[in-house]
N, C-alpha and C. Protein backbone atom coordinates (compact mmCIF):
# COMPACT_ATOMS: atom_id res chain seq x y z
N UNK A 1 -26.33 10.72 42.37
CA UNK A 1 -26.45 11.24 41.00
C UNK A 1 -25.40 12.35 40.78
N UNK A 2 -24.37 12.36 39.77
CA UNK A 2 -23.61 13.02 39.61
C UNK A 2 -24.35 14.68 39.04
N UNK A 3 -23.17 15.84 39.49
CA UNK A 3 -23.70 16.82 39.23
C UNK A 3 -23.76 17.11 37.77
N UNK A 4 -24.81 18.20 37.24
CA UNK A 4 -24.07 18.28 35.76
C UNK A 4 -22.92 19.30 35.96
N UNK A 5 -22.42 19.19 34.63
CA UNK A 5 -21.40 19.56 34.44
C UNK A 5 -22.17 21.60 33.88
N UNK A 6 -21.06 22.45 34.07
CA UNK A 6 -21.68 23.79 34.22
C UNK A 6 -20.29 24.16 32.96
N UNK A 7 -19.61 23.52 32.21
CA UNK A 7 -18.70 24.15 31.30
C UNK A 7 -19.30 23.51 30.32
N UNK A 8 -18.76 24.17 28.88
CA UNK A 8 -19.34 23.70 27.44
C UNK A 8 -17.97 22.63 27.47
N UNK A 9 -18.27 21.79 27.67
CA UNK A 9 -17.19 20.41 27.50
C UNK A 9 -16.55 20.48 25.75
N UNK A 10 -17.30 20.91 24.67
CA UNK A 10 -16.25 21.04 23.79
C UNK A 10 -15.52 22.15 23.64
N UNK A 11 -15.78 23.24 24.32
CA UNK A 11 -14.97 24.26 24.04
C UNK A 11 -13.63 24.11 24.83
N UNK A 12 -13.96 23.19 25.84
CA UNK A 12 -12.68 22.50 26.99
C UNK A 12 -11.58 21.82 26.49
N UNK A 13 -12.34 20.98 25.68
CA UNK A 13 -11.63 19.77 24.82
C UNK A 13 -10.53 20.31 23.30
N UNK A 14 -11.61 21.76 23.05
CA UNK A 14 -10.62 22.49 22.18
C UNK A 14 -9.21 23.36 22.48
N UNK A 15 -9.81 23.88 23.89
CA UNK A 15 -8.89 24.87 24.20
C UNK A 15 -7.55 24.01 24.69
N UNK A 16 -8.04 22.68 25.72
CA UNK A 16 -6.67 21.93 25.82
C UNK A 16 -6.15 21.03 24.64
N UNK A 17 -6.93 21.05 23.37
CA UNK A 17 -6.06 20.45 22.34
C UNK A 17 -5.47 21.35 21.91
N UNK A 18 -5.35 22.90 21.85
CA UNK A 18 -4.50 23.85 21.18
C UNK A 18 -3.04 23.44 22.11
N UNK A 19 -3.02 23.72 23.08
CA UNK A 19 -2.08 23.67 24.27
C UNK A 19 -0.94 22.53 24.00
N UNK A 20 -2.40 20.89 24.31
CA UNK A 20 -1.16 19.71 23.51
C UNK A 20 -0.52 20.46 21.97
N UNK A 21 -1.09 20.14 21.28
CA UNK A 21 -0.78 20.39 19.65
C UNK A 21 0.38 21.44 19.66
N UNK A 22 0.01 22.34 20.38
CA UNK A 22 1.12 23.46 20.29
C UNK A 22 2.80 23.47 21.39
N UNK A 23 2.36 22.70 22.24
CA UNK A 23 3.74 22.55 23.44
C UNK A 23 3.86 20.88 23.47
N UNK A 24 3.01 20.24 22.61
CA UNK A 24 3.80 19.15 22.86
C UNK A 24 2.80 17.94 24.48
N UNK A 25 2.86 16.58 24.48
CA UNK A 25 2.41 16.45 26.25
C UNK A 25 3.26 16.61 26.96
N UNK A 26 4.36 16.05 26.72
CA UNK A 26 5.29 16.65 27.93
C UNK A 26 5.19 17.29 28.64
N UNK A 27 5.48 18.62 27.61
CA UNK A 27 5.70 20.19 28.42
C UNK A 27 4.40 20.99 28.61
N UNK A 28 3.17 19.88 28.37
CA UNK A 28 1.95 20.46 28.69
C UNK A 28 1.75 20.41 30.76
N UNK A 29 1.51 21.27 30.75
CA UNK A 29 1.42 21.45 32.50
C UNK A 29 -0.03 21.26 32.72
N UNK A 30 -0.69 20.59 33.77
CA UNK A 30 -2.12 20.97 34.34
C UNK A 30 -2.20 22.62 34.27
N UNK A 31 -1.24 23.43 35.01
CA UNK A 31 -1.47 24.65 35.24
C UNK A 31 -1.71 25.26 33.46
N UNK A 32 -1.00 25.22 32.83
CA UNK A 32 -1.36 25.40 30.96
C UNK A 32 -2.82 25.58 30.76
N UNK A 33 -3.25 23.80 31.19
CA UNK A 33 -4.59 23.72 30.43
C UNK A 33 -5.61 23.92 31.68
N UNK A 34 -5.43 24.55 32.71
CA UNK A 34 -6.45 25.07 33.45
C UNK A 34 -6.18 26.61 32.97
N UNK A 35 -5.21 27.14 32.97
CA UNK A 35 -5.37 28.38 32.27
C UNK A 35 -6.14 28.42 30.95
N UNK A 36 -5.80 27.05 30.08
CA UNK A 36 -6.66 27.34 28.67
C UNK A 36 -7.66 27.31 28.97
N UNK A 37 -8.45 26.62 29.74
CA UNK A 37 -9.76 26.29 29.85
C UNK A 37 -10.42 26.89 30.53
N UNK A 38 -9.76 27.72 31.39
CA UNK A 38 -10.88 28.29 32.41
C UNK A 38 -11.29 27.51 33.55
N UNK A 39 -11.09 26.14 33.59
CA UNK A 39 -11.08 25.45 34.83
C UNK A 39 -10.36 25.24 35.72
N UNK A 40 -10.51 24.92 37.01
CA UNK A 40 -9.71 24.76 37.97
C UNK A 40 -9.49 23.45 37.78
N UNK A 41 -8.38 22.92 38.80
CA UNK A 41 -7.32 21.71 38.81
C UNK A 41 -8.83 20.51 38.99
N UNK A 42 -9.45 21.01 40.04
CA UNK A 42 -10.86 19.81 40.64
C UNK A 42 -11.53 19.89 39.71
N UNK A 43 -11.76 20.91 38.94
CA UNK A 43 -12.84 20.78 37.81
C UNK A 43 -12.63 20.08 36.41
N UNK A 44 -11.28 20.10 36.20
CA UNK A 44 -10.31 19.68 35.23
C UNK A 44 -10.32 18.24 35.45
N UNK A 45 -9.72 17.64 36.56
CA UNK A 45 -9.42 16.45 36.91
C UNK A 45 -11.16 15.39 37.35
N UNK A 46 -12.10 16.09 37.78
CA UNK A 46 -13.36 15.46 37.89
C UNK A 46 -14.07 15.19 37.46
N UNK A 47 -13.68 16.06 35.53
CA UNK A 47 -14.51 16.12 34.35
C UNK A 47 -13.51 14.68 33.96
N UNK A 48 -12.62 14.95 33.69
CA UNK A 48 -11.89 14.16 32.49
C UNK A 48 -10.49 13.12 33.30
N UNK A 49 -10.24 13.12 34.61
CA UNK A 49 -9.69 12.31 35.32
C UNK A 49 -8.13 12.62 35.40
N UNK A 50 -7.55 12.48 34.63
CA UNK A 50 -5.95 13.19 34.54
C UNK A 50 -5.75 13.96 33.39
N UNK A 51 -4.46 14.35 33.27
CA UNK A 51 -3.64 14.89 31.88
C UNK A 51 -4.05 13.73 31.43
N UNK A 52 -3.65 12.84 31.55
CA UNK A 52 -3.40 11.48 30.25
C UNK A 52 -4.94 11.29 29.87
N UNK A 53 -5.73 11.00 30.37
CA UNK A 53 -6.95 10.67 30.29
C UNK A 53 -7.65 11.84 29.46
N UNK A 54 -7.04 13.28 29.34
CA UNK A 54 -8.11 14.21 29.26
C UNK A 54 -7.03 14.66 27.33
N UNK A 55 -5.67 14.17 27.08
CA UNK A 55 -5.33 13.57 25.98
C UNK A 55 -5.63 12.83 24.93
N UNK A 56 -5.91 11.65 25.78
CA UNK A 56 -6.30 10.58 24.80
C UNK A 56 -7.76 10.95 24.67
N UNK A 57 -8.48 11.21 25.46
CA UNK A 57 -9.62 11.92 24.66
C UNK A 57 -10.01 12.99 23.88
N UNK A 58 -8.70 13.97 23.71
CA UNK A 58 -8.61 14.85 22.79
C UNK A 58 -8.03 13.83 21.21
N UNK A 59 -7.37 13.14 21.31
CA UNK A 59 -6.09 12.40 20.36
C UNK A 59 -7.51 11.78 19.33
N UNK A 60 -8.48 10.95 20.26
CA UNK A 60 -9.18 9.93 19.85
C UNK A 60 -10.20 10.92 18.86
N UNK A 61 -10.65 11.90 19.82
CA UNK A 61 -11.61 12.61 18.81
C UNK A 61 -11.16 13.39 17.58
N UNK A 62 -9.79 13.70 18.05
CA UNK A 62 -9.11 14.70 16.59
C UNK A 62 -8.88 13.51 15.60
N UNK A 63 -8.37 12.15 15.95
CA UNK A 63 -8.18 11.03 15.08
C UNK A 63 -9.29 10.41 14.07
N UNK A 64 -10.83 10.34 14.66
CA UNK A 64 -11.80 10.36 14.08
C UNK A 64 -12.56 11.52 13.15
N UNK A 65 -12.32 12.38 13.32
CA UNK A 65 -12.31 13.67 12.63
C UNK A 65 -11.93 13.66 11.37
N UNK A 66 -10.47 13.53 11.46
CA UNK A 66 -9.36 13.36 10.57
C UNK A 66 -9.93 12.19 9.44
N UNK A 67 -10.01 11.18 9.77
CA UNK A 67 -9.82 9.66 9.32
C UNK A 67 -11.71 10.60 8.55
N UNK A 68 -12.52 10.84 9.12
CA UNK A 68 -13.59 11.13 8.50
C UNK A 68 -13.45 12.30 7.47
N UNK A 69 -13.15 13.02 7.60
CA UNK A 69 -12.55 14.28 6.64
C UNK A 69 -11.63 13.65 5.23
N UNK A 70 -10.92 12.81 5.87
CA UNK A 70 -9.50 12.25 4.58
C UNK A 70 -11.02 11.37 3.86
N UNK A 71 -11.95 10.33 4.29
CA UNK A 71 -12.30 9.57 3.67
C UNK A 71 -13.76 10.20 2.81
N UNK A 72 -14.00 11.38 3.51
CA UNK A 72 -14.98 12.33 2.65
C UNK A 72 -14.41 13.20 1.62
N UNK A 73 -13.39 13.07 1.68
CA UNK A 73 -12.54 14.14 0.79
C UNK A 73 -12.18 13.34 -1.04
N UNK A 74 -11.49 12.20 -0.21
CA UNK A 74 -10.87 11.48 -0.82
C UNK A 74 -12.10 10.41 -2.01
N UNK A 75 -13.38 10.14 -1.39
CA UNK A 75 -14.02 9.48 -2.50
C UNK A 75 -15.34 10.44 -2.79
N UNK A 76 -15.02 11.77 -2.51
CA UNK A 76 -15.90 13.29 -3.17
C UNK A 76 -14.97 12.71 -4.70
N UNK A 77 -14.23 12.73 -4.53
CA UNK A 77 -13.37 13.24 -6.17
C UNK A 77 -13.78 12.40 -7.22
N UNK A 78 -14.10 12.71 -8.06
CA UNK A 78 -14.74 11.25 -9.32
C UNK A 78 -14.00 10.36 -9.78
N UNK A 79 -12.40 10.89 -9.80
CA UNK A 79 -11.15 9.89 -10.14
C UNK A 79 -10.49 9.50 -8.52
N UNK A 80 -10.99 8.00 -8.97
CA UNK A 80 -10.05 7.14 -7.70
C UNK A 80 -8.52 7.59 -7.21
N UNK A 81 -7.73 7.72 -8.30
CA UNK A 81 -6.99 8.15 -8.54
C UNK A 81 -5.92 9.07 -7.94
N UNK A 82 -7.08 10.25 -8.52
CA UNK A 82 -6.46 11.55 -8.50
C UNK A 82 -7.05 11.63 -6.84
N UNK A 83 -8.28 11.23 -6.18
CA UNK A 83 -8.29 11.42 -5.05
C UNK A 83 -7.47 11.19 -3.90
N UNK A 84 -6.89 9.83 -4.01
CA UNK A 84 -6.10 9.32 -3.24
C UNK A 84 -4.47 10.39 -3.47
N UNK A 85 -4.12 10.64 -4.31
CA UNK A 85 -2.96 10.93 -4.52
C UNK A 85 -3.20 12.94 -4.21
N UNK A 86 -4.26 13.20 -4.20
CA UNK A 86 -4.70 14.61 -4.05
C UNK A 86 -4.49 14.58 -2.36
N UNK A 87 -4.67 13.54 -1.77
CA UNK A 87 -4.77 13.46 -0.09
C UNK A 87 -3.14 13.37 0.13
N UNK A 88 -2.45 12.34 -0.62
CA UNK A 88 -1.14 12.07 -0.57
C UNK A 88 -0.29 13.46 -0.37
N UNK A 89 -0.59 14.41 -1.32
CA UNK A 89 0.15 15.27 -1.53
C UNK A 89 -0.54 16.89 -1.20
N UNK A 90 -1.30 16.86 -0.44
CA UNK A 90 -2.26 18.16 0.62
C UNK A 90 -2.68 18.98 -0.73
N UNK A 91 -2.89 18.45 -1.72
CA UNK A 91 -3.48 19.21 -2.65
C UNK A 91 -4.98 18.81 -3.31
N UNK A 92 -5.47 20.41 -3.59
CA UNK A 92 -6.74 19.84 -4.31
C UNK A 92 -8.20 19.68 -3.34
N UNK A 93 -7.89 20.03 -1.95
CA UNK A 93 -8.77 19.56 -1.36
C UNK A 93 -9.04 18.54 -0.60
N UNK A 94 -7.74 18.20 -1.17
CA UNK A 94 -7.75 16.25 -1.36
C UNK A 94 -7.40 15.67 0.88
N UNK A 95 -7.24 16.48 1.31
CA UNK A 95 -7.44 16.16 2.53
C UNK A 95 -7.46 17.28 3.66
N UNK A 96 -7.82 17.47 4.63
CA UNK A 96 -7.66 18.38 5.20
C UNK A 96 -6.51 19.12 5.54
N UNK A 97 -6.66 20.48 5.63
CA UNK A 97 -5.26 21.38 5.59
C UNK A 97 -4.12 20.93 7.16
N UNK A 98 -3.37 20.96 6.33
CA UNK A 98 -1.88 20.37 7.43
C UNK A 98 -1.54 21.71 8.13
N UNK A 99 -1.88 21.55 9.58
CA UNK A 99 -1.21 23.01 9.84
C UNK A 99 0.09 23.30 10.35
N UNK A 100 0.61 24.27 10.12
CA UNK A 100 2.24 24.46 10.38
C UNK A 100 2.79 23.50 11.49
N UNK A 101 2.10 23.30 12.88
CA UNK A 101 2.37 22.23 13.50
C UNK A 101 2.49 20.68 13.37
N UNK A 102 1.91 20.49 12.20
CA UNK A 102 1.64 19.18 11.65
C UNK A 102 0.78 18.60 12.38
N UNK A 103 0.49 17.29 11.92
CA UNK A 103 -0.60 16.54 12.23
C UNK A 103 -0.67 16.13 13.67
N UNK A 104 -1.69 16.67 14.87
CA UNK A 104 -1.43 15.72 16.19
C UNK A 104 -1.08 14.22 16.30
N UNK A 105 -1.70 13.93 15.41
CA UNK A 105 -1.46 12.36 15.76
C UNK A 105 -0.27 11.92 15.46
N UNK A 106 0.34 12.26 14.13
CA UNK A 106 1.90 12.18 14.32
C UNK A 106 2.82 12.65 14.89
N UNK A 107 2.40 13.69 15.42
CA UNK A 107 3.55 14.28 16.90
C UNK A 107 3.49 13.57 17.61
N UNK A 108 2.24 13.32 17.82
CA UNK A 108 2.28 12.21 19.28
C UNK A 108 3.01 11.24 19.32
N UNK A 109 2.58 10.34 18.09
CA UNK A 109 3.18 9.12 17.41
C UNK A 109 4.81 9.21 17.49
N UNK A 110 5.29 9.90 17.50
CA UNK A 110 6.89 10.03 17.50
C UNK A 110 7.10 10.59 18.41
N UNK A 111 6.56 11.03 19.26
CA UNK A 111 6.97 11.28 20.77
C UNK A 111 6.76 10.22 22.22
N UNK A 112 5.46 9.66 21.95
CA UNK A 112 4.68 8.91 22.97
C UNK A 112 4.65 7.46 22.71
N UNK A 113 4.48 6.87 21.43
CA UNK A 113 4.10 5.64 21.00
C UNK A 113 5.03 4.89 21.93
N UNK A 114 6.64 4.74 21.70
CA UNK A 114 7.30 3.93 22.16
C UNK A 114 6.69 3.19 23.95
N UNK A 115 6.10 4.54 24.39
CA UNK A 115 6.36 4.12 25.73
C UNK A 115 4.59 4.36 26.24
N UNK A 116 3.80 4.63 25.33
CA UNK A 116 2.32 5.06 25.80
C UNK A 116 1.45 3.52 24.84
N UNK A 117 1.41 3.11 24.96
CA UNK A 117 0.24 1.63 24.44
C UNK A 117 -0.89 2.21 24.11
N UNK A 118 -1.81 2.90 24.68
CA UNK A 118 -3.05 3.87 24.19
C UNK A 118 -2.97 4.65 22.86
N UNK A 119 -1.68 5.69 22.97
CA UNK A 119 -1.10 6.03 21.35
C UNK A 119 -1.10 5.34 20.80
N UNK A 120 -0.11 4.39 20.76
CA UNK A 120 0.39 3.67 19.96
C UNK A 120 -0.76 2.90 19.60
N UNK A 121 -2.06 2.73 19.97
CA UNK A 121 -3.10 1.89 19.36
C UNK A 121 -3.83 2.55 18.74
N UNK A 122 -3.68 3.56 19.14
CA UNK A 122 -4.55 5.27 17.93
C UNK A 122 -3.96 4.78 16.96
N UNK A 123 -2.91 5.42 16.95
CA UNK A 123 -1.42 5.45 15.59
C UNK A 123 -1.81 4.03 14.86
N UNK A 124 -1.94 3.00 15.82
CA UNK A 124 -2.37 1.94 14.39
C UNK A 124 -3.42 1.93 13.71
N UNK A 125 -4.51 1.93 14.25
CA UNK A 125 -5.91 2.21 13.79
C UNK A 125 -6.01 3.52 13.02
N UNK A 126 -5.24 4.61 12.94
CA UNK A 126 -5.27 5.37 11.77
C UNK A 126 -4.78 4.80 10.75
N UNK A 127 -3.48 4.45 11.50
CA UNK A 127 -2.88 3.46 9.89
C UNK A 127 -3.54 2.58 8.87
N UNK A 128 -4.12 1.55 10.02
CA UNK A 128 -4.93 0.66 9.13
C UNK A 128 -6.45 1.02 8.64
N UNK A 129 -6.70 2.40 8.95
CA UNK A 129 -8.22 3.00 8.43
C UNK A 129 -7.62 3.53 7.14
N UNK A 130 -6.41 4.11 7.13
CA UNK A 130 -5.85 4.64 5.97
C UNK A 130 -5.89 3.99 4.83
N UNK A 131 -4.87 3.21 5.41
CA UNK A 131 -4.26 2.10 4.26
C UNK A 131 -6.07 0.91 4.22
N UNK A 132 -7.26 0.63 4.52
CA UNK A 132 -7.79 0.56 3.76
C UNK A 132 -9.05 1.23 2.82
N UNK A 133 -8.71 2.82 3.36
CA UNK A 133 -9.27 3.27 2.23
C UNK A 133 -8.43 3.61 1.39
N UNK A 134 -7.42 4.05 1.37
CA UNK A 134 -6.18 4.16 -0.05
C UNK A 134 -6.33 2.86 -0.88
N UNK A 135 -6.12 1.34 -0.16
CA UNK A 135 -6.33 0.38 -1.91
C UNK A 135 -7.68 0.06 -1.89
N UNK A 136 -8.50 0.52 -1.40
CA UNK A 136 -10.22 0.59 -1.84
C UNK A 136 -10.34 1.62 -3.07
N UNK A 137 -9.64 2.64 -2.79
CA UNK A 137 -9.79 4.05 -4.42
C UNK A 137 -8.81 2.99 -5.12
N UNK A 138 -7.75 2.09 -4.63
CA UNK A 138 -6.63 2.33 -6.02
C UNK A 138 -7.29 1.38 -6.81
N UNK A 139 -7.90 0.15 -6.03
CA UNK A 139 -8.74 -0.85 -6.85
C UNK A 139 -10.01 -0.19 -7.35
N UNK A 140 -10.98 1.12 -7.19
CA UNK A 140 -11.55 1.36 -8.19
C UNK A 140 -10.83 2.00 -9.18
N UNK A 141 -9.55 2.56 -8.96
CA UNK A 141 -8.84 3.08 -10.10
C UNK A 141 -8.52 1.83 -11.05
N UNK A 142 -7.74 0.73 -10.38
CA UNK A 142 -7.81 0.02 -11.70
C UNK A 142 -9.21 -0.60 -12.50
N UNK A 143 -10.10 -0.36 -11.71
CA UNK A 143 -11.68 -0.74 -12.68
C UNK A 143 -11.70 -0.42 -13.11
N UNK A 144 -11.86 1.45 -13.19
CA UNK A 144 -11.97 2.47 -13.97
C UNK A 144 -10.77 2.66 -15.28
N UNK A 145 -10.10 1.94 -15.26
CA UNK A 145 -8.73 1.79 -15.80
C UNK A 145 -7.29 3.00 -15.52
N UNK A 146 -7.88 3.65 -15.05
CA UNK A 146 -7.09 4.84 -14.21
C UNK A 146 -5.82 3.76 -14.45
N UNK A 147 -5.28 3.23 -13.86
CA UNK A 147 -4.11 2.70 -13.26
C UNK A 147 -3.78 1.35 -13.89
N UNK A 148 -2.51 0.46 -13.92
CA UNK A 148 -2.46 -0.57 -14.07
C UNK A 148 -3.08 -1.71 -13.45
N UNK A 149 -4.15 -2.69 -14.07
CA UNK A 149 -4.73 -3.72 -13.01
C UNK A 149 -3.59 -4.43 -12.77
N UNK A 150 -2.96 -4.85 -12.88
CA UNK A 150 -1.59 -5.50 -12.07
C UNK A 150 -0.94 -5.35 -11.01
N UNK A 151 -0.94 -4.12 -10.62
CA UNK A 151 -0.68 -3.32 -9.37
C UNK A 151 -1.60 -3.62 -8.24
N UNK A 152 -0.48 -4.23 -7.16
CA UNK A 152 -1.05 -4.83 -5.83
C UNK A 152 -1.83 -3.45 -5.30
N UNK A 153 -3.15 -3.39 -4.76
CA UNK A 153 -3.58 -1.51 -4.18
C UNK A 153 -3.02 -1.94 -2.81
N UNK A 154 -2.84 -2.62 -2.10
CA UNK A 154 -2.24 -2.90 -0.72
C UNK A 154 -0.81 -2.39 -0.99
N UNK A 155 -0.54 -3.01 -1.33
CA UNK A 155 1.52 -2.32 -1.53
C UNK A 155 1.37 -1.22 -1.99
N UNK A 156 0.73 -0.53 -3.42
CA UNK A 156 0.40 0.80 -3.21
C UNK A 156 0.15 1.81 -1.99
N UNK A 157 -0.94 1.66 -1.68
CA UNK A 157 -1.61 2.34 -0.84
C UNK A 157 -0.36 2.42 0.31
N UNK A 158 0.16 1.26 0.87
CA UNK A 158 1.57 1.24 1.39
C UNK A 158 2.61 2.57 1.40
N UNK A 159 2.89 2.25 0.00
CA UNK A 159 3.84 3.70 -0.38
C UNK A 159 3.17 4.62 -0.48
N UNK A 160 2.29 5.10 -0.96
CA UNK A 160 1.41 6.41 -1.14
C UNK A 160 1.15 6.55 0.57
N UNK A 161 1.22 6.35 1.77
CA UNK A 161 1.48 6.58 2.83
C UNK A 161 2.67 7.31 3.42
N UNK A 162 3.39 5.98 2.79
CA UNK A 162 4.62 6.59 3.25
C UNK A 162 5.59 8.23 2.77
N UNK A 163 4.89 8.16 1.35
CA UNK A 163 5.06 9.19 0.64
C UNK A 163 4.18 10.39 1.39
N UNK A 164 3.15 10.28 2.16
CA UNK A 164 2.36 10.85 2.42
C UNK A 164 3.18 12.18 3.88
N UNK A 165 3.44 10.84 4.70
CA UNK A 165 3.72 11.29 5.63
C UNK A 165 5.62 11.92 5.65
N UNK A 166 6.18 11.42 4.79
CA UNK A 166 7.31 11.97 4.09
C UNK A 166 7.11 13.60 3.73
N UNK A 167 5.97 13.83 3.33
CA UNK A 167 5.51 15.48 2.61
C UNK A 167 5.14 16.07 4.07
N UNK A 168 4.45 15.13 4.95
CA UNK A 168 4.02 16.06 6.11
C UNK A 168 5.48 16.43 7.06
N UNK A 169 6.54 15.22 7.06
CA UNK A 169 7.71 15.71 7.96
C UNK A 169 8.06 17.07 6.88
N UNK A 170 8.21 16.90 5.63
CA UNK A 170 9.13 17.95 4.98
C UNK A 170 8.32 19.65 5.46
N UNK A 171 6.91 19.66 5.30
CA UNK A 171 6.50 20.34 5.41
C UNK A 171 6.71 21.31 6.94
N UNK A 172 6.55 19.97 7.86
CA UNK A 172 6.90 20.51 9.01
C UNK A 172 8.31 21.54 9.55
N UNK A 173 8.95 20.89 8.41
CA UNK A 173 10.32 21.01 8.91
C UNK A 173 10.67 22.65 8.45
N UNK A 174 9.86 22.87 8.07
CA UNK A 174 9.77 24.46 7.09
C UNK A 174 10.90 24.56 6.01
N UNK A 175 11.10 23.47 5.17
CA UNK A 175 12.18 23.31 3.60
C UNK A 175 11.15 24.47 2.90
N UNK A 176 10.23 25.03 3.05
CA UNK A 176 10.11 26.37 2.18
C UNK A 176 8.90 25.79 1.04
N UNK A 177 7.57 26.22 0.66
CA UNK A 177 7.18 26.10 -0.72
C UNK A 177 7.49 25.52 -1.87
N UNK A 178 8.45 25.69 -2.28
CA UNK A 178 9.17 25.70 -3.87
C UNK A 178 9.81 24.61 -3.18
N UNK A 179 10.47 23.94 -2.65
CA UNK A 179 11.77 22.96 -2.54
C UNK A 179 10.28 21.90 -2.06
N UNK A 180 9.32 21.83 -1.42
CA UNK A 180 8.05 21.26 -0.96
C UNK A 180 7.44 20.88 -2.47
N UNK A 181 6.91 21.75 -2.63
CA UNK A 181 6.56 21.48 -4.45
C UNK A 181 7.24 20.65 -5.00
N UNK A 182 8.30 20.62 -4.99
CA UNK A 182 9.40 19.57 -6.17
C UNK A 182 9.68 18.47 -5.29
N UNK A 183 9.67 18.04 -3.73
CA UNK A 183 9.67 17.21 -3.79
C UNK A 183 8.23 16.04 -4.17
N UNK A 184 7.44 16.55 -3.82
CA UNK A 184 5.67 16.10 -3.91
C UNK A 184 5.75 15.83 -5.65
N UNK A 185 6.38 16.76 -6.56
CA UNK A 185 6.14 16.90 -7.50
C UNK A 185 7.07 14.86 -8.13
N UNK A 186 8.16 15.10 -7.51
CA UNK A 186 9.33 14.11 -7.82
C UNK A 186 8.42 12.82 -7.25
N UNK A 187 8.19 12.78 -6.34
CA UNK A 187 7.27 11.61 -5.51
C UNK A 187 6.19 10.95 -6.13
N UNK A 188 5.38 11.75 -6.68
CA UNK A 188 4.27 11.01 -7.26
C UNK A 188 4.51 11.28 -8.70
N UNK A 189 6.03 11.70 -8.88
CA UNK A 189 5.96 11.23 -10.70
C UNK A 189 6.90 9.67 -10.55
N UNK A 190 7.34 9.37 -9.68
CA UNK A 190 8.12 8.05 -9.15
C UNK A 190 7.16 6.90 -9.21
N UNK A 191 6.17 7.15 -8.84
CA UNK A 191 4.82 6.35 -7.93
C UNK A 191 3.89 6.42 -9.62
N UNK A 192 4.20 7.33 -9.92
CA UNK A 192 2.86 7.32 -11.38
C UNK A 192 3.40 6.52 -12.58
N UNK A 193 5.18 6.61 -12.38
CA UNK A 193 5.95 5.75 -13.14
C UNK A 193 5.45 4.09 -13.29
N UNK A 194 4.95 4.04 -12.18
CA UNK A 194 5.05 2.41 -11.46
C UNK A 194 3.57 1.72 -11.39
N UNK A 195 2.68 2.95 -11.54
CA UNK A 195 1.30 2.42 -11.61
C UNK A 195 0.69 2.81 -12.70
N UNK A 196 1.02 4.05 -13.57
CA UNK A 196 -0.22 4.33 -14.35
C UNK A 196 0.44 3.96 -15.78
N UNK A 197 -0.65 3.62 -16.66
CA UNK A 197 -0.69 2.99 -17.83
C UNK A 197 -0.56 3.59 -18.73
């Protein structure tokens, strides 16, 4: 019978997701996240098995989080609409706050995917949780008449992604407030051109 465990396992799971999120996996060291955590290398490695292993179980739970937060956020709002495009563009509530580091899962995603298969199957399954709650709002937007019924919500929801994650590189990149504003602003007057009635 295994022993119990004598650490608060989420405060573990937090302290080594600051560490990834903030240095990156790479340049994350065992020695890092036994310093974050307070555990030793045996205690570290017996709880959660390796670095990689003790990652992807940070990645998976911040990914579900996320994907639950965007989809509570996003159909709180009474306009299909304005919800989806409130998430698009970090305004309004409309999804959870982007922090200066940007999103884990897309760091990862552009660091790890090519060569990690585990990422890279996160990274899709956000995608495709995304993209089908984005043309689930856009098709009640066109019920509601919000939007043009003509408009594919799959090819939408498509670009309103891409637009999405376009605002999160800019943001990252620190282009400043005001130059951030106008592009978000330019983006979904492009996109509102093309869908709304």
């Amino acid at each position: 019978m295994p022993r119990p465990r004598k650490f608060d396992e989420q405060a573990v799971l937090t302290a080594a997701r600051a560490v990834f999120w903030r240095d990156g996996y790479a340049a994350t060291s065992v020695q890092g996240l036994t310093d974050a955590t307070g555990l030793g290398t045996q205690s570290l490695y017996g709880a959660f098995s390796s670095k990689h292993d003790l990652f992807i179980r940070i990645l998976d739970d911040y990914c579900a989080h996320q994907s639950a937060g965007l989809e509570a956020a996003v159909t709180a709002d009474p306009s299909p609409w304005h919800g989806v495009t409130s998430a698009v563009t970090f305004e309004d509530g409309g999804r959870l706050d982007l922090p200066p580091q940007g999103c884990l899962m897309a760091n990862s995603a552009a660091a790890l995917s090519v060569q990690d298969e585990q990422v890279r199957t996160l990274a899709s399954q956000v995608y495709a949780k995304t993209l089908a709650l984005f043309a689930q709002q856009i098709a009640q937007a066109q019920e509601s008449g919000e939007i043009d019924a003509d408009v594919d919500p799959e090819q939408t929801a498509r670009a309103l992604i891409a637009v999405m994650q376009g605002i999160e590189f800019l943001h990252k990149a620190g282009i400043g407030e005001d130059e951030l504003r106008l592009a978000k602003t330019a983006a979904l007057q492009m996109i509102e051109r093309s869908v709304v009635r």
